[in-house]
Protein backbone atom coordinates (compact mmCIF):
# COMPACT_ATOMS: atom_id res chain seq x y z
CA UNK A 1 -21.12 8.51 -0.82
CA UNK A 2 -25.10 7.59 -1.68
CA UNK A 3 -27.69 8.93 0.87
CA UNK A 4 -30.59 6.77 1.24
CA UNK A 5 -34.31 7.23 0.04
CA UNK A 6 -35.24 8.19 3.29
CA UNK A 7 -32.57 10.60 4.58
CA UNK A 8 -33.14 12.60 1.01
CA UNK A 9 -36.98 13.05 1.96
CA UNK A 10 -35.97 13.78 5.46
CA UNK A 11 -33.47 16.19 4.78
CA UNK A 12 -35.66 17.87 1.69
CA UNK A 13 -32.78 17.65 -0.69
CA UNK A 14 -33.52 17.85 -4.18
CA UNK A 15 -32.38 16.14 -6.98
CA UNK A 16 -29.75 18.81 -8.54
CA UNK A 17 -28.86 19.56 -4.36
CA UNK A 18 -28.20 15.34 -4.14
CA UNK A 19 -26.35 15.40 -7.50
CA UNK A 20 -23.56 18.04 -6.07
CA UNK A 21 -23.23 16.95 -2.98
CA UNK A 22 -22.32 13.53 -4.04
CA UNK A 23 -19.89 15.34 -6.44
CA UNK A 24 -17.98 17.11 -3.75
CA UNK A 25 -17.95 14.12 -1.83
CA UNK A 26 -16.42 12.16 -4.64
CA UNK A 27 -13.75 14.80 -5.32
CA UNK A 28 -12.92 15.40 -1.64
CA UNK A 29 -12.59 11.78 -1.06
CA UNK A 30 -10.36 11.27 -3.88
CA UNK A 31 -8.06 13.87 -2.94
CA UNK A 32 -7.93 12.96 0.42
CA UNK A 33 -6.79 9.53 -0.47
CA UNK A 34 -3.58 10.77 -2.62
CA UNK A 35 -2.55 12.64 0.30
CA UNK A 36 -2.84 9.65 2.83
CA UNK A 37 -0.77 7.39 0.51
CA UNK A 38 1.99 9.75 0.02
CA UNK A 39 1.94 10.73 3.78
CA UNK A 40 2.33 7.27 4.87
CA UNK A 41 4.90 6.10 1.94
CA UNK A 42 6.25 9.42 3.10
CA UNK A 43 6.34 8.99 7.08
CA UNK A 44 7.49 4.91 6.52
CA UNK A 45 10.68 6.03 4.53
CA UNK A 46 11.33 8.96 7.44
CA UNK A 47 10.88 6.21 10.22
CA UNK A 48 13.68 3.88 8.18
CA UNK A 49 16.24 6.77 7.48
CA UNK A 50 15.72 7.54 11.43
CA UNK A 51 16.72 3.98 12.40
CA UNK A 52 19.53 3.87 9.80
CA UNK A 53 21.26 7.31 11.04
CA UNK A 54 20.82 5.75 15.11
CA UNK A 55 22.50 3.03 13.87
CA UNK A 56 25.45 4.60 12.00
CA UNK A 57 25.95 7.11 15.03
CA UNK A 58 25.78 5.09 17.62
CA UNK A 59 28.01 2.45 16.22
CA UNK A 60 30.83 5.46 14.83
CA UNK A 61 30.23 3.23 11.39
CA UNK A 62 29.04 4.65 8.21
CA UNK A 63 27.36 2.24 5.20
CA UNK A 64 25.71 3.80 2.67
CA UNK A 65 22.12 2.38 1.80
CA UNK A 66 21.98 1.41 -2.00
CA UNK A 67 19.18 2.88 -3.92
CA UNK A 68 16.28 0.83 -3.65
CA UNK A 69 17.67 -1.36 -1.04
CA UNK A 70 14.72 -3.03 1.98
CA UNK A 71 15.60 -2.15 5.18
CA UNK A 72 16.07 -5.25 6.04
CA UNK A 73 18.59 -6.57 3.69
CA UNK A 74 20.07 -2.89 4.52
CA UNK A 75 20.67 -3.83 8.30
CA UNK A 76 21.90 -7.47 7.62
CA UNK A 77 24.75 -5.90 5.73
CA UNK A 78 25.27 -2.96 7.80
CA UNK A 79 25.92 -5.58 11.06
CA UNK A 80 28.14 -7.66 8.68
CA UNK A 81 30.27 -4.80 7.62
CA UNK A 82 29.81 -3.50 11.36
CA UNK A 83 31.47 -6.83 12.78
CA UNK A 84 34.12 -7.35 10.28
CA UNK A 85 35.31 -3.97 10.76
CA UNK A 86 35.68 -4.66 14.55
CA UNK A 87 37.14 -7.91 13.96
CA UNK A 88 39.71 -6.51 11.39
CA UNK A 89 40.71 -3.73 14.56
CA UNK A 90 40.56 -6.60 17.04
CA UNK A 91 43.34 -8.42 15.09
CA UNK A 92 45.41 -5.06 14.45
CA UNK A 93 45.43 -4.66 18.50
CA UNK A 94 46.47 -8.15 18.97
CA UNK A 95 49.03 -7.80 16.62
CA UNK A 96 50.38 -4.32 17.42
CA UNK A 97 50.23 -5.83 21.97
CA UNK A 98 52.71 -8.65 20.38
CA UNK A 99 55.09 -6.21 18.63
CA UNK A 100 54.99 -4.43 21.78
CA UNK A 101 55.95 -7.00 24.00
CA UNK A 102 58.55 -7.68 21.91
CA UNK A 103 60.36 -4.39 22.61
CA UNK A 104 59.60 -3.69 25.83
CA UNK A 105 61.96 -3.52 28.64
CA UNK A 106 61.51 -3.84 32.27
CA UNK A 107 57.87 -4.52 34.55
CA UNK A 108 56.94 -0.95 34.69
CA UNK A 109 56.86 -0.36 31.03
CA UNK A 110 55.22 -4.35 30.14
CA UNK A 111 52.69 -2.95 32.73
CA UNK A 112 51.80 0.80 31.13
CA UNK A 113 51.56 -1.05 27.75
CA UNK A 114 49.09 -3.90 29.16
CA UNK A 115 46.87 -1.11 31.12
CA UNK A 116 46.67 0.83 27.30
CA UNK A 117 45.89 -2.12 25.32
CA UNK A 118 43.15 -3.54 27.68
CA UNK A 119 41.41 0.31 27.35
CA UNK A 120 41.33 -0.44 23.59
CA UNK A 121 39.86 -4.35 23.77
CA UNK A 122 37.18 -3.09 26.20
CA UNK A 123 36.25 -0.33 23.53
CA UNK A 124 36.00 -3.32 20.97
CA UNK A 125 34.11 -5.56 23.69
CA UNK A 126 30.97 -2.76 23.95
CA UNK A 127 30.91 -2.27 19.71
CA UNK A 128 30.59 -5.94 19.52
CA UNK A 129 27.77 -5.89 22.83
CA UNK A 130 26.08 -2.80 20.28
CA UNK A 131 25.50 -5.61 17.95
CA UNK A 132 22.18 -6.29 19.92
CA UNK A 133 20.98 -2.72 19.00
CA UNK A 134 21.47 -3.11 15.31
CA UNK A 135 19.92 -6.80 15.36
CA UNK A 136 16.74 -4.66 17.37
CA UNK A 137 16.23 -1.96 15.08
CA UNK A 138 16.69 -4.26 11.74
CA UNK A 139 13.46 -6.09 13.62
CA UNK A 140 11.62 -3.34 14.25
CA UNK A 141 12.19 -2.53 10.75
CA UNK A 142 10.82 -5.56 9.24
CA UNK A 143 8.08 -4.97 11.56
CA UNK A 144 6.88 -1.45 10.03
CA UNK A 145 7.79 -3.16 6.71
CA UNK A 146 5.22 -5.82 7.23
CA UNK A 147 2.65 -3.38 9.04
CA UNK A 148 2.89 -0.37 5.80
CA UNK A 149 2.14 -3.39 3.74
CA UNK A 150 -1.16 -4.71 4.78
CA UNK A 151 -1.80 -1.19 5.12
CA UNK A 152 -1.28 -0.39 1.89
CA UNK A 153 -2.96 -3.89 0.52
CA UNK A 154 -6.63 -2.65 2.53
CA UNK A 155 -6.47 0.46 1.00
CA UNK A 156 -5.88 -0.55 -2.90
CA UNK A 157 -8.09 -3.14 -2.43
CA UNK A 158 -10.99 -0.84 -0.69
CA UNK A 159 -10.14 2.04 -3.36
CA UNK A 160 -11.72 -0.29 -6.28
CA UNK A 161 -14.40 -2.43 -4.32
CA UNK A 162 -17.62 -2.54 -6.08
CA UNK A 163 -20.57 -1.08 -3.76
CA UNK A 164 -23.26 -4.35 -4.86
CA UNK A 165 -26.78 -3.56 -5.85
CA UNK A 166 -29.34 -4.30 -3.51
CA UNK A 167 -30.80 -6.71 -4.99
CA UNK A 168 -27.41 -9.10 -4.85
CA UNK A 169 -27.11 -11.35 -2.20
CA UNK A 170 -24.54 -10.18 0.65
CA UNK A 171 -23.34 -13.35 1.36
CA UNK A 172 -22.49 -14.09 -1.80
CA UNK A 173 -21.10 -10.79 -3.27
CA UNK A 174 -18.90 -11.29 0.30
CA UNK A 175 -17.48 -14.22 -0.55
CA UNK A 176 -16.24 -13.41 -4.81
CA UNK A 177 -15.12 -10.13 -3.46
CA UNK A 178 -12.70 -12.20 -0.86
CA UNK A 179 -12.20 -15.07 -3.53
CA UNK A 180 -11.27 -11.93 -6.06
CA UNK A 181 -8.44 -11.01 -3.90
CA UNK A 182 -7.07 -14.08 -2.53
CA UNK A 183 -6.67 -14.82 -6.35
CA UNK A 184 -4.40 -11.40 -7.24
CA UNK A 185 -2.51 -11.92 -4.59
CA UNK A 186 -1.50 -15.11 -5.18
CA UNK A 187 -0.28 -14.29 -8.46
CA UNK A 188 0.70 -10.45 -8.23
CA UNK A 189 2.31 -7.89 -5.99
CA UNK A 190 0.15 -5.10 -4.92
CA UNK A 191 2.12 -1.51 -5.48
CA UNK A 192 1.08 2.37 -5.80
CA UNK A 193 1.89 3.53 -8.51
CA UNK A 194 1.27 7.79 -9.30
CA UNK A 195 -1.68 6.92 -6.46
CA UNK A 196 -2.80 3.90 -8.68
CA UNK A 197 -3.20 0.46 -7.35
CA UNK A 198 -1.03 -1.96 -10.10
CA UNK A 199 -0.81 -5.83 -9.94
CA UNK A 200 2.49 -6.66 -10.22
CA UNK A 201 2.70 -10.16 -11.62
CA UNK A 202 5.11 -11.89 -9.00
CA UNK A 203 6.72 -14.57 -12.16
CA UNK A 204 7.52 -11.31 -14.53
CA UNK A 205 8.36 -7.68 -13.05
CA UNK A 206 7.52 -5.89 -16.05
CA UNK A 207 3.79 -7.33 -16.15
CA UNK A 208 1.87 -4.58 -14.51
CA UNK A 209 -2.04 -3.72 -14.79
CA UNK A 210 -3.88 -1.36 -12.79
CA UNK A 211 -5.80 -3.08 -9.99
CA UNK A 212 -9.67 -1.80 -11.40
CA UNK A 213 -9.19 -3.42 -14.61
CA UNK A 214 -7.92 -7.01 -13.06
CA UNK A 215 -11.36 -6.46 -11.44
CA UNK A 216 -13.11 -5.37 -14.46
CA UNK A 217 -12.24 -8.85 -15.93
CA UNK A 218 -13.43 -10.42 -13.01
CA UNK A 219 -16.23 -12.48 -14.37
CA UNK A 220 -18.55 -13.72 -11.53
CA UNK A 221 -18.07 -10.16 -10.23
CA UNK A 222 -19.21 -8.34 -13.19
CA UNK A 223 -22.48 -10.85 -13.04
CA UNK A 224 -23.32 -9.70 -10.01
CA UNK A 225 -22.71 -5.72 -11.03
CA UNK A 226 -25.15 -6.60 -13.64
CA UNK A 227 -28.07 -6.38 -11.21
CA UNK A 228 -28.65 -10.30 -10.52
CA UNK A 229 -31.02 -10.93 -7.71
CA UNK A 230 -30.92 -14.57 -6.15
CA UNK A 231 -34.02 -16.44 -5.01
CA UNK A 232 -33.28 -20.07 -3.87
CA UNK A 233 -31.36 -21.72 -6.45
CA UNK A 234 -32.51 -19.39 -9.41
CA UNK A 235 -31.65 -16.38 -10.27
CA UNK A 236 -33.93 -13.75 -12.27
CA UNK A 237 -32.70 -11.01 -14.54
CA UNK A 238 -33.21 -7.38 -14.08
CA UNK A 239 -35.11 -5.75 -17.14
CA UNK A 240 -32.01 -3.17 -18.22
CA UNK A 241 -33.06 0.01 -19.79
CA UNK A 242 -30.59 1.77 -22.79
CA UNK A 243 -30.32 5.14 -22.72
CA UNK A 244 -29.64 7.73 -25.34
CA UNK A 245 -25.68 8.99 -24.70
CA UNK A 246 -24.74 5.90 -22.57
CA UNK A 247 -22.52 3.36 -23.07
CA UNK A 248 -24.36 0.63 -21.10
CA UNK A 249 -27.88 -0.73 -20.27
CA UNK A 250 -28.65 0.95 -16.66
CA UNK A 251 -31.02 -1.86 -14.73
CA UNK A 252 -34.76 -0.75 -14.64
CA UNK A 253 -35.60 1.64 -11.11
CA UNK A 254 -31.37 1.21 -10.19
CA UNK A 255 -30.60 2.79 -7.21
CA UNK A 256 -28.46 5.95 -7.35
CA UNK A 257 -25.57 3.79 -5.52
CA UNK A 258 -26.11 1.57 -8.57
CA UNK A 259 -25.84 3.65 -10.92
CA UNK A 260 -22.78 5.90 -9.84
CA UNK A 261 -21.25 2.27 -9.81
CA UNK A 262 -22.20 1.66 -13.40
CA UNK A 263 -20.95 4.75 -14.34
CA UNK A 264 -17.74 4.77 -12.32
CA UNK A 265 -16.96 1.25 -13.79
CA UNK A 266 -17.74 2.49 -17.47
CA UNK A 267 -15.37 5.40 -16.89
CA UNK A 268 -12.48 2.69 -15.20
CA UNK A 269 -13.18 0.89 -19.32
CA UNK A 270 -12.37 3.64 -20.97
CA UNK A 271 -9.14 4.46 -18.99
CA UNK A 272 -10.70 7.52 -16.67
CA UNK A 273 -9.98 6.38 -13.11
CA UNK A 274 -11.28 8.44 -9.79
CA UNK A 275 -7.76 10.08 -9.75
CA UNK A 276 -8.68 11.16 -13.62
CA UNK A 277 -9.09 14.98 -14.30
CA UNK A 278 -11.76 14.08 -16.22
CA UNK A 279 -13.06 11.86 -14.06
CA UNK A 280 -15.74 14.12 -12.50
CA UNK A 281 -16.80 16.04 -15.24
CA UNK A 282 -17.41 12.60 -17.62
CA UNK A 283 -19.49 11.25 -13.91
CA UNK A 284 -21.45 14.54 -14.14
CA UNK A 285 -22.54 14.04 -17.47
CA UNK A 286 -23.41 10.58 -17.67
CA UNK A 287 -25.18 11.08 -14.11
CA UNK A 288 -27.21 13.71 -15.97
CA UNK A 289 -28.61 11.65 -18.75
CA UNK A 290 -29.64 8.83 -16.95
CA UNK A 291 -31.71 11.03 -14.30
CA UNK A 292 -33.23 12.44 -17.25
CA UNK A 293 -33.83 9.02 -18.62
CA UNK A 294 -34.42 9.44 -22.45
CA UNK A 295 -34.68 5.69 -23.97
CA UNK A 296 -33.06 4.79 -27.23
């Protein structure tokens, strides 16, 4: 979270009072966003096991789910098992009314033994009519499947998105950021991972890279990160300042939203995500040097 030039005047916040509150902000936001992903992964896998114990009670048919199974192929194989179990006890009445017949003597008794047997085909009739139910909630599972997906998709994808310096064009930085994704997803998977976004590459399983440094190669991206500023069909270069204790040139007069970008992006290099314990601390201290601003 960056306040603006004016708010900060407005407000009378000084620099140290700016520095912490963006701090907290940072932490708070961070922590906030663990929680959310394991409370939805967390209420998804609740709403499944619900649907999966309706089904098996209702029906009086138990299937255990395999580990790691989607609901979906889950309820495909529950209605298969569901229906050849009722076919296999259809069959076993038939057969058992036949044997019957065979050895039954006089109208009365045919007649007591037809009224019995119909009782148990109608109880097979409404299993087979509760085949509808399962077929509903496999649907409705697919449905939460697909909707838990995008879900999760905007929020990896928002969790690493580059705030663009002023200077950039809009337009532009719109169009690589949506270019940038259409291209992971094409070739990758999207799953959380320990609260970490990984690209999981969809021709090999055991290719995985966290989503920030798939963006960190990101070419066209980083160019604009860089501070470029377009005019017409040119583009002119920032004058970029090093600084004694940082790891990268910080553009001359950068914004403070530019620079906790430049740091945050450093930090994502060197293997210290948001989610990092040492994330904040290593923010702090490059924050820190730059305000002070001692060249090399």
């Amino acid at each position: 979270m960056e306040f603006t030039k004016e708010f900060i005047e407005e407000q009378k916040l000084s620099e140290e009072q700016v520095k912490n509150i963006t701090t907290f902000a940072t932490e708070q936001v961070a922590t906030l966003k663990k929680d959310w992903d394991s409370k939805a992964n967390n209420d998804a896998e609740s709403i499944l096991t619900g649907a999966i114990d309706y089904a098996q009670k209702e029906n009086s048919h138990t299937l255990e789910r395999q580990q790691g199974e989607k609901a979906g192929a889950y309820f495909k194989r529950f209605a298969d098992s569901l229906l050849s179990t009722q076919k296999s006890d259809l069959v076993k009445a038939k057969s058992d009314y036949e044997e019957k017949i065979k050895g039954v003597k006089g109208n009365e008794a045919l007649t007591t033994e037809y009224e019995k047997l119909k009782v148990t085909n109608d109880d097979l009739l409404k299993k087979y009519a509760d085949y509808d139910i399962v077929k509903e909630l496999s649907e409705k599972a697919e449905g939460y499947k697909g909707e838990l997906s995008g879900l999760k998709l905007e929020v990896s994808f928002n969790s690493i998105k580059p705030s663009f310096p002023d200077t950039v064009n809009k337009y532009e930085a719109k169009a690589l950021w949506n270019e940038f994704k259409n291209d992971v997803l094409a070739k990758n998977t999207i799953e959380i991972v320990d609260g970490v976004p990984m690209a999981v590459d969809k021709e090999n399983r055991h290719k995985i890279i966290k989503l920030e440094d798939v963006l960190d190669k990101n070419e066209p991206i980083k160019t604009l990160m860089a501070g470029r500023t377009q005019t017409g069909t040119g583009a002119t270069q920032i004058d970029l300042l090093k600084i004694d204790g940082v790891p990268f040139e910080v553009p001359e007069n950068a914004s403070n939203q530019e620079i906790s970008q430049l740091i945050k992006n450093s930090l994502t290099k060197q293997g210290i995500g948001q989610m990092h314990p040492e994330f904040v601390k290593k923010f702090q201290e490059l924050n820190t040097k730059i305000q002070v601003k001692q060249p090399v």
